[in-house]
N, C-alpha and C. Protein backbone atom coordinates (compact mmCIF):
# COMPACT_ATOMS: atom_id res chain seq x y z
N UNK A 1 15.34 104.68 -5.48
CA UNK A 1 16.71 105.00 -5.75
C UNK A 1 16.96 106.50 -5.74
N UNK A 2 15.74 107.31 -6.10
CA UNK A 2 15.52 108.51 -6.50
C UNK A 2 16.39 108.92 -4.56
N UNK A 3 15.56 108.55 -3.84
CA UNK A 3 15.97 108.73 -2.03
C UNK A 3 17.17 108.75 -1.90
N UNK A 4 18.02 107.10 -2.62
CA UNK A 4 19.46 107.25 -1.82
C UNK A 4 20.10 108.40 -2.47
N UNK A 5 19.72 108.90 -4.00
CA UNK A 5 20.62 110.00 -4.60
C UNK A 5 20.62 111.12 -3.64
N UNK A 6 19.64 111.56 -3.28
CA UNK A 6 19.70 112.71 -2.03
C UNK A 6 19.90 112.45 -1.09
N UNK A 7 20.21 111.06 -0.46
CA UNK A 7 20.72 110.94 0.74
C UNK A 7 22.48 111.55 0.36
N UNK A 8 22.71 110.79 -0.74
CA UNK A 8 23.79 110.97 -1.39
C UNK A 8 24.84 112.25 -1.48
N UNK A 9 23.87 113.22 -1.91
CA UNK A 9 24.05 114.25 -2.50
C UNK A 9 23.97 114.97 -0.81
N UNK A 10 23.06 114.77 -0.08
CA UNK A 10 23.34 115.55 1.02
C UNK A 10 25.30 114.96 2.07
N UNK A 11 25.41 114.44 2.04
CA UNK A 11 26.46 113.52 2.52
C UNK A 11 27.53 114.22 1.65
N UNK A 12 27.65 114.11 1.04
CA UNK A 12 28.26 115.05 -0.14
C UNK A 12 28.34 115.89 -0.17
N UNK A 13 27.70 116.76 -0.24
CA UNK A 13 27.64 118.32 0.33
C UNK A 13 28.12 118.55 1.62
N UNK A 14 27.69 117.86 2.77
CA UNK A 14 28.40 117.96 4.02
C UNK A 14 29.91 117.66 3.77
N UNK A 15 29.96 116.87 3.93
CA UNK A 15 31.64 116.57 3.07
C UNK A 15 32.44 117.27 2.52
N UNK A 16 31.37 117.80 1.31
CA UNK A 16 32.59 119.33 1.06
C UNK A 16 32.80 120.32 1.47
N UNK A 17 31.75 120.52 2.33
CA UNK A 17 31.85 121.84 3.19
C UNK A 17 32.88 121.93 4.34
N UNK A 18 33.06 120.54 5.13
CA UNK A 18 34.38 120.41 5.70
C UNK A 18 35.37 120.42 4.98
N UNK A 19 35.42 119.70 3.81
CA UNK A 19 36.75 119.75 3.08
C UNK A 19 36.97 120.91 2.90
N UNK A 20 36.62 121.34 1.51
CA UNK A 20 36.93 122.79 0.74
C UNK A 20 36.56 123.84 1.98
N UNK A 21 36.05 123.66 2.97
CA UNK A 21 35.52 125.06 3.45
C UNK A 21 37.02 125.23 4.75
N UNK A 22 37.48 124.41 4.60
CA UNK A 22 39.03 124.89 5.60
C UNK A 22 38.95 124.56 6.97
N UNK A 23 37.78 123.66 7.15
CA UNK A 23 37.19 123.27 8.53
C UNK A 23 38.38 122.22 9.19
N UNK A 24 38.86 120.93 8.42
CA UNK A 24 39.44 120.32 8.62
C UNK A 24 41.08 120.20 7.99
N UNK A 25 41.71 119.30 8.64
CA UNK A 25 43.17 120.07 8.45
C UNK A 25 44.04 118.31 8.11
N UNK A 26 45.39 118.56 7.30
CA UNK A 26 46.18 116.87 7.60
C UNK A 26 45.54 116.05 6.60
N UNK A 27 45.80 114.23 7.29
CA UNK A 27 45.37 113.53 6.57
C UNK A 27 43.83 113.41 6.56
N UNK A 28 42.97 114.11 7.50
CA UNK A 28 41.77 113.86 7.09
C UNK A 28 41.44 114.56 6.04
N UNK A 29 41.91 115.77 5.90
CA UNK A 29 41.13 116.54 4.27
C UNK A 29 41.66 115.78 3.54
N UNK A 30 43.09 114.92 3.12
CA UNK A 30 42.76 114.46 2.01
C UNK A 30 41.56 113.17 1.72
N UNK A 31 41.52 112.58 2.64
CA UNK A 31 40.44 111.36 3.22
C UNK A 31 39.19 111.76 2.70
N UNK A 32 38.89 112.89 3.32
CA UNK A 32 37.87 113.92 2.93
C UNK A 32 37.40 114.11 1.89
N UNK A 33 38.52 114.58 0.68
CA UNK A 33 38.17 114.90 -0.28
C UNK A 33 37.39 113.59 -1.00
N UNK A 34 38.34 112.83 -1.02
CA UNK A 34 38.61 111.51 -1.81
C UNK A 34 36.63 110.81 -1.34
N UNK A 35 36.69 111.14 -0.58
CA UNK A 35 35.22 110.42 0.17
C UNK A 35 34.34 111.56 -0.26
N UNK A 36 34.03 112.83 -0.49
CA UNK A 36 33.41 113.52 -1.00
C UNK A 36 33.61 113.56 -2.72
N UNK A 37 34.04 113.25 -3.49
CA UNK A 37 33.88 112.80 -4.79
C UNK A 37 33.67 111.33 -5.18
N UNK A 38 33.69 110.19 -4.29
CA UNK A 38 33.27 108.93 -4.55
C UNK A 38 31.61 109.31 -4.29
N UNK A 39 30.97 110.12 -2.84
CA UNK A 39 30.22 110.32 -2.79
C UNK A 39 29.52 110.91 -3.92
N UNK A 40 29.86 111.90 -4.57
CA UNK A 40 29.19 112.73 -5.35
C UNK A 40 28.72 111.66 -6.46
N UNK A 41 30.21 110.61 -7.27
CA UNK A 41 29.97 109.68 -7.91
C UNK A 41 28.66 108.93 -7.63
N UNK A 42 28.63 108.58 -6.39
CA UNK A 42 27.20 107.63 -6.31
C UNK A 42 25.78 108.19 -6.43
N UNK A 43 26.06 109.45 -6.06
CA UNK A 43 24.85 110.20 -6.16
C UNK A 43 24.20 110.61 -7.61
N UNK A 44 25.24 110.69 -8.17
CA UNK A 44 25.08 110.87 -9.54
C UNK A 44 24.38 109.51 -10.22
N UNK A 45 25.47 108.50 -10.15
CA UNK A 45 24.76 106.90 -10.95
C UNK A 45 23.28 106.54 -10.27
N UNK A 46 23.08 106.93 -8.66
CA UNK A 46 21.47 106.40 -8.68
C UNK A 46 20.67 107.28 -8.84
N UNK A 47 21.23 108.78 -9.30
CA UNK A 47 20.08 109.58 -9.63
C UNK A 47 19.47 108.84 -11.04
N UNK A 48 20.65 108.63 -11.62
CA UNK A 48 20.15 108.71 -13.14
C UNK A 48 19.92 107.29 -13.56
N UNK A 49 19.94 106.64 -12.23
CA UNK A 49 19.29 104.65 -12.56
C UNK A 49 18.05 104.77 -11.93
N UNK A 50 17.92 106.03 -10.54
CA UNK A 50 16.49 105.83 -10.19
C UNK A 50 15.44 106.40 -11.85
N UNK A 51 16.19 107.20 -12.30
CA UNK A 51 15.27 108.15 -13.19
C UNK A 51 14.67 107.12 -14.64
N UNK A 52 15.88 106.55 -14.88
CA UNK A 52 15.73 105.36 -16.05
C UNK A 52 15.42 103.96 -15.77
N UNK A 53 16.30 103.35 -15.23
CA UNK A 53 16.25 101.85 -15.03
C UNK A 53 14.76 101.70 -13.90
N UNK A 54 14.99 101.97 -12.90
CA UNK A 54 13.78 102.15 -12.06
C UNK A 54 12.64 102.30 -12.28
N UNK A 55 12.19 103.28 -13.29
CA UNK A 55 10.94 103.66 -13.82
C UNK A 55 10.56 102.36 -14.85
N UNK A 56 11.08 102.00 -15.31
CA UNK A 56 10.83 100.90 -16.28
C UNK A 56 10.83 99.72 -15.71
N UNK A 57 11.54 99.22 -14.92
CA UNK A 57 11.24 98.06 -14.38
C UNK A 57 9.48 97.93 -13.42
N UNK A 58 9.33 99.11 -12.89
CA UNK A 58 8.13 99.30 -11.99
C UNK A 58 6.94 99.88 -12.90
């Protein structure tokens, strides 16, 4: 789980760098945004389920 968080987190980061960085313009930045903070969201919950839940079950 520990993997998808940094798959996560990289996807995410790309994401905001188009968004916030002024790359993209219209309805995709808001698309953008909205998809770069759901992202960040997920990256966050399987960091911290790979770190807890994961370890204990295995």
């Amino acid at each position: 789980m520990v993997k998808l968080a940094i798959l996560f987190v990289i996807v995410a980061v790309v994401m905001g760098v188009l968004s916030f960085g002024g790359l993209v313009v219209g309805a995709a930045l808001s698309i953008l945004k909205i998809m770069f903070w759901v992202a960040a969201a997920i990256a966050i919950v399987l960091f911290v389920l790979g770190l807890t839940v994961y370890r204990a079950v295995t």
